[in-house]
C-alpha atoms as a PDB file:
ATOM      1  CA  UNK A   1      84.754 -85.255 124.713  1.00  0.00           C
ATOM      2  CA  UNK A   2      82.593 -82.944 123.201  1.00  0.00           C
ATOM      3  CA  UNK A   3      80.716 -80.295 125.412  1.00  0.00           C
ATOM      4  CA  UNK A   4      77.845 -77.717 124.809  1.00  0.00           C
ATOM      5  CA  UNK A   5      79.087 -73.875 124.249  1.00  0.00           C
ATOM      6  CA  UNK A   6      77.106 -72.223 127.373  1.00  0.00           C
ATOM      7  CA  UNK A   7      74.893 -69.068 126.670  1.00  0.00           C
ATOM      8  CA  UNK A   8      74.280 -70.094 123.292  1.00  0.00           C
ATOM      9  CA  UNK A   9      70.775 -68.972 122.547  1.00  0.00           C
ATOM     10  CA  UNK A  10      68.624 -67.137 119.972  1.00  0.00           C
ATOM     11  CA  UNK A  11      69.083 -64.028 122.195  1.00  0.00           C
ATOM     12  CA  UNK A  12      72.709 -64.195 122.691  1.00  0.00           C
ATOM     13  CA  UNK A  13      73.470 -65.002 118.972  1.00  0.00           C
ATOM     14  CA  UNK A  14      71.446 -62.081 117.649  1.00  0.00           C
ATOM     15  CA  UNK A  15      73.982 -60.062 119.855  1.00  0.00           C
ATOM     16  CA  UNK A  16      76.805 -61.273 117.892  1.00  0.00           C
ATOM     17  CA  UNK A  17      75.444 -61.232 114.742  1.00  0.00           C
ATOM     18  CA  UNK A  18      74.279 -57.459 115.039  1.00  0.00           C
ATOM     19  CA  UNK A  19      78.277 -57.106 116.813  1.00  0.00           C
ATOM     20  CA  UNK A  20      79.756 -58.896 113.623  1.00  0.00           C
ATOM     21  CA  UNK A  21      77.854 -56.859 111.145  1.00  0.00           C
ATOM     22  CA  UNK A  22      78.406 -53.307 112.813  1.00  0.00           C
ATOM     23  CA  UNK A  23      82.564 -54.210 112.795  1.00  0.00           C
ATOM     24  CA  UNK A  24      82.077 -55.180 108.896  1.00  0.00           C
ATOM     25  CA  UNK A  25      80.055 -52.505 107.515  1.00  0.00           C
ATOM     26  CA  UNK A  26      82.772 -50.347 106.508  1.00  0.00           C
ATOM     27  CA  UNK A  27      83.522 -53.064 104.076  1.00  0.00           C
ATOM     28  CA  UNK A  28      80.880 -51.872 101.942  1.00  0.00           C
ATOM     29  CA  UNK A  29      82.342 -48.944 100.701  1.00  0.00           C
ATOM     30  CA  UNK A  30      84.837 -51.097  98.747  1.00  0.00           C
ATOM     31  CA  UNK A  31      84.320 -51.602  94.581  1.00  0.00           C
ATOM     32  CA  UNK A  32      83.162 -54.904  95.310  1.00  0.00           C
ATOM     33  CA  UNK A  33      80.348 -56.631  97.105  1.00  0.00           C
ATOM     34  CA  UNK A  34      81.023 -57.128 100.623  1.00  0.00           C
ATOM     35  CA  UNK A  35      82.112 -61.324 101.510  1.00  0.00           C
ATOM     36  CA  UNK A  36      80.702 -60.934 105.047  1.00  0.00           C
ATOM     37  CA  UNK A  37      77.384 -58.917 104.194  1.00  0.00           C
ATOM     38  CA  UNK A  38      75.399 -62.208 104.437  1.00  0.00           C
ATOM     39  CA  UNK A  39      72.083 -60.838 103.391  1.00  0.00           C
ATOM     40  CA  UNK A  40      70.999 -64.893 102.327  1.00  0.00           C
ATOM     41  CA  UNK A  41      71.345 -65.476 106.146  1.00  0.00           C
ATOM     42  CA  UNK A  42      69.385 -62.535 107.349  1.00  0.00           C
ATOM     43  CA  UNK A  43      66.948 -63.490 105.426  1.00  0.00           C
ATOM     44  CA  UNK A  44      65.966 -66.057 107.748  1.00  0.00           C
ATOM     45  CA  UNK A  45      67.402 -64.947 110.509  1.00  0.00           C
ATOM     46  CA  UNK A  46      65.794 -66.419 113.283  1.00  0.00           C
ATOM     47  CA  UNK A  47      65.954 -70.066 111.560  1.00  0.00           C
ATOM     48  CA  UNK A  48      68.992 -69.899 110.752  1.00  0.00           C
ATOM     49  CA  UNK A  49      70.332 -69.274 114.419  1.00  0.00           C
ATOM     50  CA  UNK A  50      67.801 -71.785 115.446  1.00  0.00           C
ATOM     51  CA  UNK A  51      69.447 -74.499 112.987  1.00  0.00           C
ATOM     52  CA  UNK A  52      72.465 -73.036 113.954  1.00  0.00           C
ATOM     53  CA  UNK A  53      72.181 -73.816 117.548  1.00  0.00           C
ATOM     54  CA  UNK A  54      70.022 -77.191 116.923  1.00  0.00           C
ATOM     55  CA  UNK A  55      73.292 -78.322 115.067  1.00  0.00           C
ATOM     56  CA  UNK A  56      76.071 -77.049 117.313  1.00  0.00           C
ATOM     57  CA  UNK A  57      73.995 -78.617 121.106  1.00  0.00           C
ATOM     58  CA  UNK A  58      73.477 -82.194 118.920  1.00  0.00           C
ATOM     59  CA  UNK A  59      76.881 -82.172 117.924  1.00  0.00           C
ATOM     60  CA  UNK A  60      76.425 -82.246 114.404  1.00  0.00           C
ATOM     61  CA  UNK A  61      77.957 -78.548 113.538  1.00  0.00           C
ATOM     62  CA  UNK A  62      81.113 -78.924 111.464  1.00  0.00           C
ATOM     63  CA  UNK A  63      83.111 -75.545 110.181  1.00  0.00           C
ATOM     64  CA  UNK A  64      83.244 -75.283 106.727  1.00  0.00           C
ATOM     65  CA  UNK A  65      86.458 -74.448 104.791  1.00  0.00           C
ATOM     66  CA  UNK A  66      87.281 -70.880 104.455  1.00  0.00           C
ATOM     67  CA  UNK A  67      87.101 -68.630 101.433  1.00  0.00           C
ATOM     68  CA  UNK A  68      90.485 -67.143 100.439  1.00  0.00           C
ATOM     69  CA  UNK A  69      89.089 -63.841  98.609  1.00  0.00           C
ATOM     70  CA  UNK A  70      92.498 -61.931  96.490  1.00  0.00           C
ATOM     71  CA  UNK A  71      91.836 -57.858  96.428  1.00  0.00           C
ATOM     72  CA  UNK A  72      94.327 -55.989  94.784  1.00  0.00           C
ATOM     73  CA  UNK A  73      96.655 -54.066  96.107  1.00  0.00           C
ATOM     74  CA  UNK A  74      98.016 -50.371  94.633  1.00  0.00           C
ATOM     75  CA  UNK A  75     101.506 -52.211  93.273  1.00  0.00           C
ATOM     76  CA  UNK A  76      99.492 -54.660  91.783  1.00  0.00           C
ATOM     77  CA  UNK A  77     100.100 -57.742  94.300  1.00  0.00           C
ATOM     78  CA  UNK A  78      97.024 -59.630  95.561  1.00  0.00           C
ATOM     79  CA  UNK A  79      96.497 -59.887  99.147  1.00  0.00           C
ATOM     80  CA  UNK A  80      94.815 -62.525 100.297  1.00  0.00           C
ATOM     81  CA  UNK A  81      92.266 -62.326 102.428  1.00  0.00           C
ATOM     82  CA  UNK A  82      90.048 -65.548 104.272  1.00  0.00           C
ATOM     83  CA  UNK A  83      86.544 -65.375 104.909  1.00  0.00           C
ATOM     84  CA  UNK A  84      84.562 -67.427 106.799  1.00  0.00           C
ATOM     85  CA  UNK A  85      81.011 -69.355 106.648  1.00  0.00           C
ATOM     86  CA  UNK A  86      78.874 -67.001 107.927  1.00  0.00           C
ATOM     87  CA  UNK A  87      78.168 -69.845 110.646  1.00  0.00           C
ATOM     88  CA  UNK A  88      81.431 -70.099 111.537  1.00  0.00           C
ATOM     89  CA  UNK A  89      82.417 -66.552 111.902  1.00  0.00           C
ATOM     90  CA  UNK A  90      79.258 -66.208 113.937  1.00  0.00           C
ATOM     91  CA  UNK A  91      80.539 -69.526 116.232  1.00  0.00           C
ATOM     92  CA  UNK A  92      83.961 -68.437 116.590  1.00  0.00           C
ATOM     93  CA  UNK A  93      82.869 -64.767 117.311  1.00  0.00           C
ATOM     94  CA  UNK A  94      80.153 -66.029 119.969  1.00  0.00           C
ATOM     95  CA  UNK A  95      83.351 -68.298 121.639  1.00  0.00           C
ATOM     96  CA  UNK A  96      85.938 -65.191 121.369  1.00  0.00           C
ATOM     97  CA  UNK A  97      83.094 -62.754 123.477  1.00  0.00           C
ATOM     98  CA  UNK A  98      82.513 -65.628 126.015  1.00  0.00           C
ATOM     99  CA  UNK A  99      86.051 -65.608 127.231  1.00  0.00           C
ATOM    100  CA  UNK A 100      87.054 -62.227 126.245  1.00  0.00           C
ATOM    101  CA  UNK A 101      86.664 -60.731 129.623  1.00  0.00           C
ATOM    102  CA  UNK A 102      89.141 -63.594 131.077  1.00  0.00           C
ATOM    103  CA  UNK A 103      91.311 -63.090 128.190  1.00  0.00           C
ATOM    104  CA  UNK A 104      91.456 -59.369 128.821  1.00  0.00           C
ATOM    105  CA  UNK A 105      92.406 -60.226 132.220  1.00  0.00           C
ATOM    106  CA  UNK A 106      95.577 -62.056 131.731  1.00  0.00           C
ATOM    107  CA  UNK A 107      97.044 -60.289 129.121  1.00  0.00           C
ATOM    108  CA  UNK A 108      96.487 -56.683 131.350  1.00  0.00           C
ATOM    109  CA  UNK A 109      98.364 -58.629 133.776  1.00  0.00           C
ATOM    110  CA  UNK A 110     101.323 -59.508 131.193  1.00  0.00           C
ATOM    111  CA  UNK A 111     103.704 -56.435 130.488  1.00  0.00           C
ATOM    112  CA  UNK A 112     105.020 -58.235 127.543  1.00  0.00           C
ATOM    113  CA  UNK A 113     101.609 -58.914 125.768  1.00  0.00           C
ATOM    114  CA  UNK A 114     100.480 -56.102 123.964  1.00  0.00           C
ATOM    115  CA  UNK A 115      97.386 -55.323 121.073  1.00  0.00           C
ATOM    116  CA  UNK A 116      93.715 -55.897 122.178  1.00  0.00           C
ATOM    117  CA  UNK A 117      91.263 -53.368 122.961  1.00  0.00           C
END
């Protein structure tokens, strides 16, 4: 069964995208170019969130596979790290924030579960 993801709009989207971006921009101090700056997608922002909605409510939205970016680490081991489609992260984000007050709910309620804001 597949089902529509309520709230998504144009409105609502730009919300999470402006969310997603503020969390990541730290990541721009690093030696390298930032994986989740996404300035190709801000470009056109407005038709990309349009085509992004068009192809999630006419079920034709499909995640991509994830990038697995290695940084190095001061011993000299890799650590791997997995970026998402910009789409994606911006999907799964949008989800996460939909439920996140019900989420916050039950774990507060659950002495045993612990991390979150």
């Amino acid at each position: 069964m597949q089902k529509k993801i309520e709230n998504l709009n144009n409105n609502n989207l730009g919300k999470t995208y402006r969310r997603l971006k503020k969390n990541t921009k730290g990541f721009t101090r690093l030696i390298i170019r930032d994986p989740l700056d996404y300035l190709d997608f801000e470009i056109n922002l407005n038709k990309n969130f349009n085509d992004l909605i068009y192809k999630v409510n006419t079920h034709n939205y499909h995640p991509s596979k994830p990038y697995l970016h290695l940084s190095a680490k001061s011993k000299g081991i890799n650590r791997p790290t997995v970026v998402y489609d910009i789409q994606d992260a911006l999907i799964y984000r949008f989800c996460i924030e939909q439920i996140d007050d019900e989420l916050l709910s039950k774990t507060r309620n659950n002495k045993n579960i612990r991390g979150g804001h």
